[in-house]
Protein backbone atom coordinates (compact mmCIF):
# COMPACT_ATOMS: atom_id res chain seq x y z
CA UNK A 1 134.41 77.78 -112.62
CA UNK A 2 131.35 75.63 -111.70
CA UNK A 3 133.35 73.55 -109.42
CA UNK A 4 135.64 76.33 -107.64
CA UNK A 5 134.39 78.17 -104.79
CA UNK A 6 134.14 81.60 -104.84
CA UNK A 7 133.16 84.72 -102.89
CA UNK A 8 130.54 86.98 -103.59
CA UNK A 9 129.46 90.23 -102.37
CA UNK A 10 125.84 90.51 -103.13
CA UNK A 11 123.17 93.86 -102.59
CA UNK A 12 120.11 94.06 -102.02
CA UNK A 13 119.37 90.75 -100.15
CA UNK A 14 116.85 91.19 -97.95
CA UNK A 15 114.25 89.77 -99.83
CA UNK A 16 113.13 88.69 -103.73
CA UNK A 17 115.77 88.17 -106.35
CA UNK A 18 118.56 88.46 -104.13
CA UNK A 19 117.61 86.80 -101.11
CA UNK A 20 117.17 83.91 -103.40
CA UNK A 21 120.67 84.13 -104.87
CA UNK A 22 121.78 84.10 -101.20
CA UNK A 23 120.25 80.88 -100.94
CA UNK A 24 121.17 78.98 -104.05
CA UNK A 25 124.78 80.30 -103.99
CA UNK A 26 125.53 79.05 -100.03
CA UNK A 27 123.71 75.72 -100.81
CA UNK A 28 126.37 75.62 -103.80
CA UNK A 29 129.29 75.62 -101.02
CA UNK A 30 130.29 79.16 -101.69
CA UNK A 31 130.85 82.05 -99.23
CA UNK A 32 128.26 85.34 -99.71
CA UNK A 33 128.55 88.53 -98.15
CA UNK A 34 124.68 89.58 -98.12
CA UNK A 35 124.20 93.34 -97.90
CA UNK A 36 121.23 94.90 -97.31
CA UNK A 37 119.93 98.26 -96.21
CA UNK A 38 118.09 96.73 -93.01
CA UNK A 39 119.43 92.87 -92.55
CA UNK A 40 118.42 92.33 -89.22
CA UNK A 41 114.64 93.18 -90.53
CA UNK A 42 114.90 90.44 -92.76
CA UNK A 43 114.00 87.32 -91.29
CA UNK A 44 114.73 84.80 -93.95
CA UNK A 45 118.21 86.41 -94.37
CA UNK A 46 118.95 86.12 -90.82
CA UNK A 47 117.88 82.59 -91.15
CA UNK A 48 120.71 81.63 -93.62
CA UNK A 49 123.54 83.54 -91.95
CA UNK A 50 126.01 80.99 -90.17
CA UNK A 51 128.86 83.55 -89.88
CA UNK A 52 130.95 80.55 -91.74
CA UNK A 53 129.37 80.65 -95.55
CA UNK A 54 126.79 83.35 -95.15
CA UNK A 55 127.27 87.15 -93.57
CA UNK A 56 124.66 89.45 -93.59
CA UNK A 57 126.12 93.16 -93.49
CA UNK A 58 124.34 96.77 -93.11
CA UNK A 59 125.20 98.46 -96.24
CA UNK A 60 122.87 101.86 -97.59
CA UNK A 61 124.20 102.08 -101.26
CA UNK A 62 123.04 105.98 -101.25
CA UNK A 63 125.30 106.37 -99.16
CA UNK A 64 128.80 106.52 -99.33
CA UNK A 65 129.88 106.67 -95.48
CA UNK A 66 127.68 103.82 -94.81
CA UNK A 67 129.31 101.87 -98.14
CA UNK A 68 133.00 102.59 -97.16
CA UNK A 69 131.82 101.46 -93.46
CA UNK A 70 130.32 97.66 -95.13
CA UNK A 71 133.32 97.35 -97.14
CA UNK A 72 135.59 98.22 -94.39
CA UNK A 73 134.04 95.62 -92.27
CA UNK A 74 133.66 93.00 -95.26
CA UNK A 75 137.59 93.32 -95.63
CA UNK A 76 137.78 92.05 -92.58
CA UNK A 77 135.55 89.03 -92.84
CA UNK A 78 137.09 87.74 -96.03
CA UNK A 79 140.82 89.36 -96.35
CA UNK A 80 141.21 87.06 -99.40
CA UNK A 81 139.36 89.41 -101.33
CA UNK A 82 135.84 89.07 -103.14
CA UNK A 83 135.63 86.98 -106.36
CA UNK A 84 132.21 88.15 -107.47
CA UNK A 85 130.27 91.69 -107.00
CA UNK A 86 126.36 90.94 -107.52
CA UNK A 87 124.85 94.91 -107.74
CA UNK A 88 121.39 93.61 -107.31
CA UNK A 89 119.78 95.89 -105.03
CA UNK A 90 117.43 98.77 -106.71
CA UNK A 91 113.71 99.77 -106.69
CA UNK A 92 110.95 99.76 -108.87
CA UNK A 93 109.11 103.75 -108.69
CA UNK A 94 105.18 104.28 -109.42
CA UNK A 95 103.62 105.59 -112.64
CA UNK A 96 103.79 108.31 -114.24
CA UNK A 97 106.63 111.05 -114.79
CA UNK A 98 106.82 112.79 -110.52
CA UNK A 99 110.30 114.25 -110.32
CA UNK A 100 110.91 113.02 -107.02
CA UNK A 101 110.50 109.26 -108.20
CA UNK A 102 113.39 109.83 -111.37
CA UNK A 103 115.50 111.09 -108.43
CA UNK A 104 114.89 108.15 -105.93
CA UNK A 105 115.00 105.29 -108.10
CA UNK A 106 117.81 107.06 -110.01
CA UNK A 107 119.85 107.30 -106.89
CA UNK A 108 119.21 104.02 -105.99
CA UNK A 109 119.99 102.13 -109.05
CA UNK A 110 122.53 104.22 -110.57
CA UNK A 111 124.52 106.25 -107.75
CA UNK A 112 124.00 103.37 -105.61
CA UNK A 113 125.62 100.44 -107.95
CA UNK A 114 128.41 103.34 -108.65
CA UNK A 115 129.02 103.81 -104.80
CA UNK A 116 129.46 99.88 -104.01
CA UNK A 117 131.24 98.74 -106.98
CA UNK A 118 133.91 102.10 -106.60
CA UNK A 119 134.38 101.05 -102.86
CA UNK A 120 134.55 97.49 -103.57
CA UNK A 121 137.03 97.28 -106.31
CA UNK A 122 140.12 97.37 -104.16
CA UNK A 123 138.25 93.58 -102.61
CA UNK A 124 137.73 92.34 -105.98
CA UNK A 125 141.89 92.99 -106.93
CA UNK A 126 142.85 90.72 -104.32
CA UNK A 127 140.88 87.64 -106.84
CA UNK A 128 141.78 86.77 -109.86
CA UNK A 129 138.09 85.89 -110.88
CA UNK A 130 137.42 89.74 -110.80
CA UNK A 131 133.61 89.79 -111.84
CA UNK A 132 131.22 92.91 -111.93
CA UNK A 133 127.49 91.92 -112.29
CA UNK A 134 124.76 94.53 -112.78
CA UNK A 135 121.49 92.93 -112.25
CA UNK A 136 119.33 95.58 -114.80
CA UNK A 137 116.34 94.60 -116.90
CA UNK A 138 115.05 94.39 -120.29
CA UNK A 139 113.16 97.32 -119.85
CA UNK A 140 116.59 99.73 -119.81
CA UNK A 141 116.86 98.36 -123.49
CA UNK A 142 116.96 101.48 -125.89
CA UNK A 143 116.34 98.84 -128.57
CA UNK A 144 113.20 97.39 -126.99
CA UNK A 145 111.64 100.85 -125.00
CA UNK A 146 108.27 100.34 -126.98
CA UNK A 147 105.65 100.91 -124.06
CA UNK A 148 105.35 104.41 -122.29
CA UNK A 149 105.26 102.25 -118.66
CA UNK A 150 107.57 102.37 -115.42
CA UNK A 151 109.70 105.37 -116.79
CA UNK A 152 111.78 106.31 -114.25
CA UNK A 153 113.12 102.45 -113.61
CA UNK A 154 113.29 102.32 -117.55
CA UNK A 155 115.63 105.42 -117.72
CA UNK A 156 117.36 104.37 -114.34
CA UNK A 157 118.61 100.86 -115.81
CA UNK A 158 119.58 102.17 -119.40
CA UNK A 159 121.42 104.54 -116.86
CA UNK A 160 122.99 101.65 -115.08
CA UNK A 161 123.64 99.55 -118.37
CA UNK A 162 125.79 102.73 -119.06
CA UNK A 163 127.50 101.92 -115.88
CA UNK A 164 127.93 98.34 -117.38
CA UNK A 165 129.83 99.88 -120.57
CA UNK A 166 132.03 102.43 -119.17
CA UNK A 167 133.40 100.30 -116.16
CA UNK A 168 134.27 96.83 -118.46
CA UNK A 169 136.09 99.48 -120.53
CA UNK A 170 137.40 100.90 -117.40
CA UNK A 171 138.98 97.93 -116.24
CA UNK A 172 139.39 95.76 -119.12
CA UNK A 173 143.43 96.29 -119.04
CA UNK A 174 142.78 94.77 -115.18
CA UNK A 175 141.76 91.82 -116.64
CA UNK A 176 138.11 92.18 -114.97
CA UNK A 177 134.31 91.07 -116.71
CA UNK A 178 131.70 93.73 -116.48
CA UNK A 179 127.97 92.44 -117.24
CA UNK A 180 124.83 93.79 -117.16
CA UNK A 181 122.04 90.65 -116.10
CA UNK A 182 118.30 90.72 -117.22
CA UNK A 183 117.15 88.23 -114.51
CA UNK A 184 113.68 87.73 -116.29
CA UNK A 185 110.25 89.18 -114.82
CA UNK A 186 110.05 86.64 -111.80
CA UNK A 187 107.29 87.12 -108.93
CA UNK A 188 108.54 89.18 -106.51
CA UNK A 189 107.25 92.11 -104.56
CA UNK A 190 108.76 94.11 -107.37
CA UNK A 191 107.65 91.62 -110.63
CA UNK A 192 104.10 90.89 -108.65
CA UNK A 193 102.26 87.61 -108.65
CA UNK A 194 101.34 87.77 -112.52
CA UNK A 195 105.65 87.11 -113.42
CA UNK A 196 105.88 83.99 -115.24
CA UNK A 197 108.87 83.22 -113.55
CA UNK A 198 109.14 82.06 -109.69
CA UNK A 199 111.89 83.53 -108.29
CA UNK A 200 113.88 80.42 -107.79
CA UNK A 201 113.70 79.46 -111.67
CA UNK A 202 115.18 83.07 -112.60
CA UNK A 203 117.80 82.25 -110.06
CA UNK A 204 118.91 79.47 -110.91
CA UNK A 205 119.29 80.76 -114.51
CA UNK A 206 121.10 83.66 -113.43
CA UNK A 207 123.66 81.90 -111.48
CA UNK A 208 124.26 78.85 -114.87
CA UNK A 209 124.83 82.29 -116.66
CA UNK A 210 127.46 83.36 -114.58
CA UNK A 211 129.00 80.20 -114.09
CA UNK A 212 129.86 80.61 -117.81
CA UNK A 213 131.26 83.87 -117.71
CA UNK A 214 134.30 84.52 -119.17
CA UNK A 215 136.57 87.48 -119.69
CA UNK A 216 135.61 87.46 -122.98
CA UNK A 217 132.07 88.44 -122.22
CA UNK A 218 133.42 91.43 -120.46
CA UNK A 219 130.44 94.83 -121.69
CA UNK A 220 128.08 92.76 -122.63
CA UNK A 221 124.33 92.28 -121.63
CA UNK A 222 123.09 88.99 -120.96
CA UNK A 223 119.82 87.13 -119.37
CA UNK A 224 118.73 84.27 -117.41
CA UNK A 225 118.93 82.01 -120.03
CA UNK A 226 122.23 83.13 -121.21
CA UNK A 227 121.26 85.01 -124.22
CA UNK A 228 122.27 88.51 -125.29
CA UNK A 229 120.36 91.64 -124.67
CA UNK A 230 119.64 94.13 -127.25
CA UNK A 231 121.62 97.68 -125.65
């Protein structure tokens, strides 16, 4: 699959971890649909977007008018269908245990990846490369939950990684693969400038990952450096 050009659909884009996937993917000759909440804030998106490999789209995950609107209009842009959906948008929360941050990083992470990868799925049929890739973290490991430390994004992503499991069995008989990514702790405005990891080096482990995915890896949880994830 390394050599075949594909089409992704990618969230959250505007900046960090997915602006950079924007990036290495259209340098890789392959056409991305960049969503983001606010694209036209973003000026190092706007800066890739040719309207020939790269289109930046308006897409709010929370909500569903403004999802069905994005995929509506990405339907148009690439009729062919989307190879590969990259849910990589999401948010971080503060400290502590506030009700109102387990609701809006909850939302975000969990209703939101539900609302683009429902919407989308009809896109991805059209392929037969049919990929699903929740970009999640470590830290939504039941297995490795250890500290007491960013609870609402912990409990969000173990959320999401749920997502991960129920939609590869979902579509399994469609002959899609579901993953859930850990794309390391990389310095971002959400890792901060202490991440070992720039965010071109977890980037460009991410996408060798991928390039090896097969249907046989459909449910599972992987990282940048292609190694399984502890649920």
């Amino acid at each position: 699959m390394a050599s075949k050009v594909l089409n992704y659909l990618i969230t959250g884009t505007s900046r960090g971890l997915g602006l950079e996937m924007v990036k290495q993917l259209s340098d890789k000759g392959h056409l991305v649909v960049a969503c983001a909440r606010k694209p036209d804030d973003s000026e190092a998106l706007q800066e890739l977007v040719d309207n020939k490999s790269v289109y930046a789209i308006q897409m709010d995950i929370v909500s569903p008018s403004s999802v069905k609107a994005a995929i509506e209009n990405i339907g148009k842009i690439v009729p062919q269908g989307i190879d590969v959906l990259i849910n990589n948008a999401g948010n971080h929360g503060i400290k502590g245990f506030p009700p109102e941050d387990f609701m809006y990083v909850f939302e975000t992470n969990v209703v939101g990846t539900s609302n683009v990868t429902q919407a989308a799925l009809p896109l991805l049929k059209r392929r037969s490369t049919r990929q699903i890739v929740n970009v999640t973290s470590a830290l939504g490991s039941l297995s490795l939950a250890t500290t007491g430390t960013v609870v609402s994004y912990r409990v969000a992503k173990a959320a999401e990684n749920m997502l991960t499991r129920t939609w590869a069995a979902h579509l399994k008989k469609e002959d899609f693969t579901v993953v859930s990514l850990h794309p390391g702790w990389a310095r971002t405005d959400l890792g901060g400038p202490n991440a070992p990891l720039s965010a071109e080096q977890a980037i460009n482990g991410v996408l060798t990952c991928l390039e090896k995915l097969e249907p046989k890896n459909n449910g599972v949880f992987l990282d940048y450096r292609d190694k399984n994830v502890q649920w």
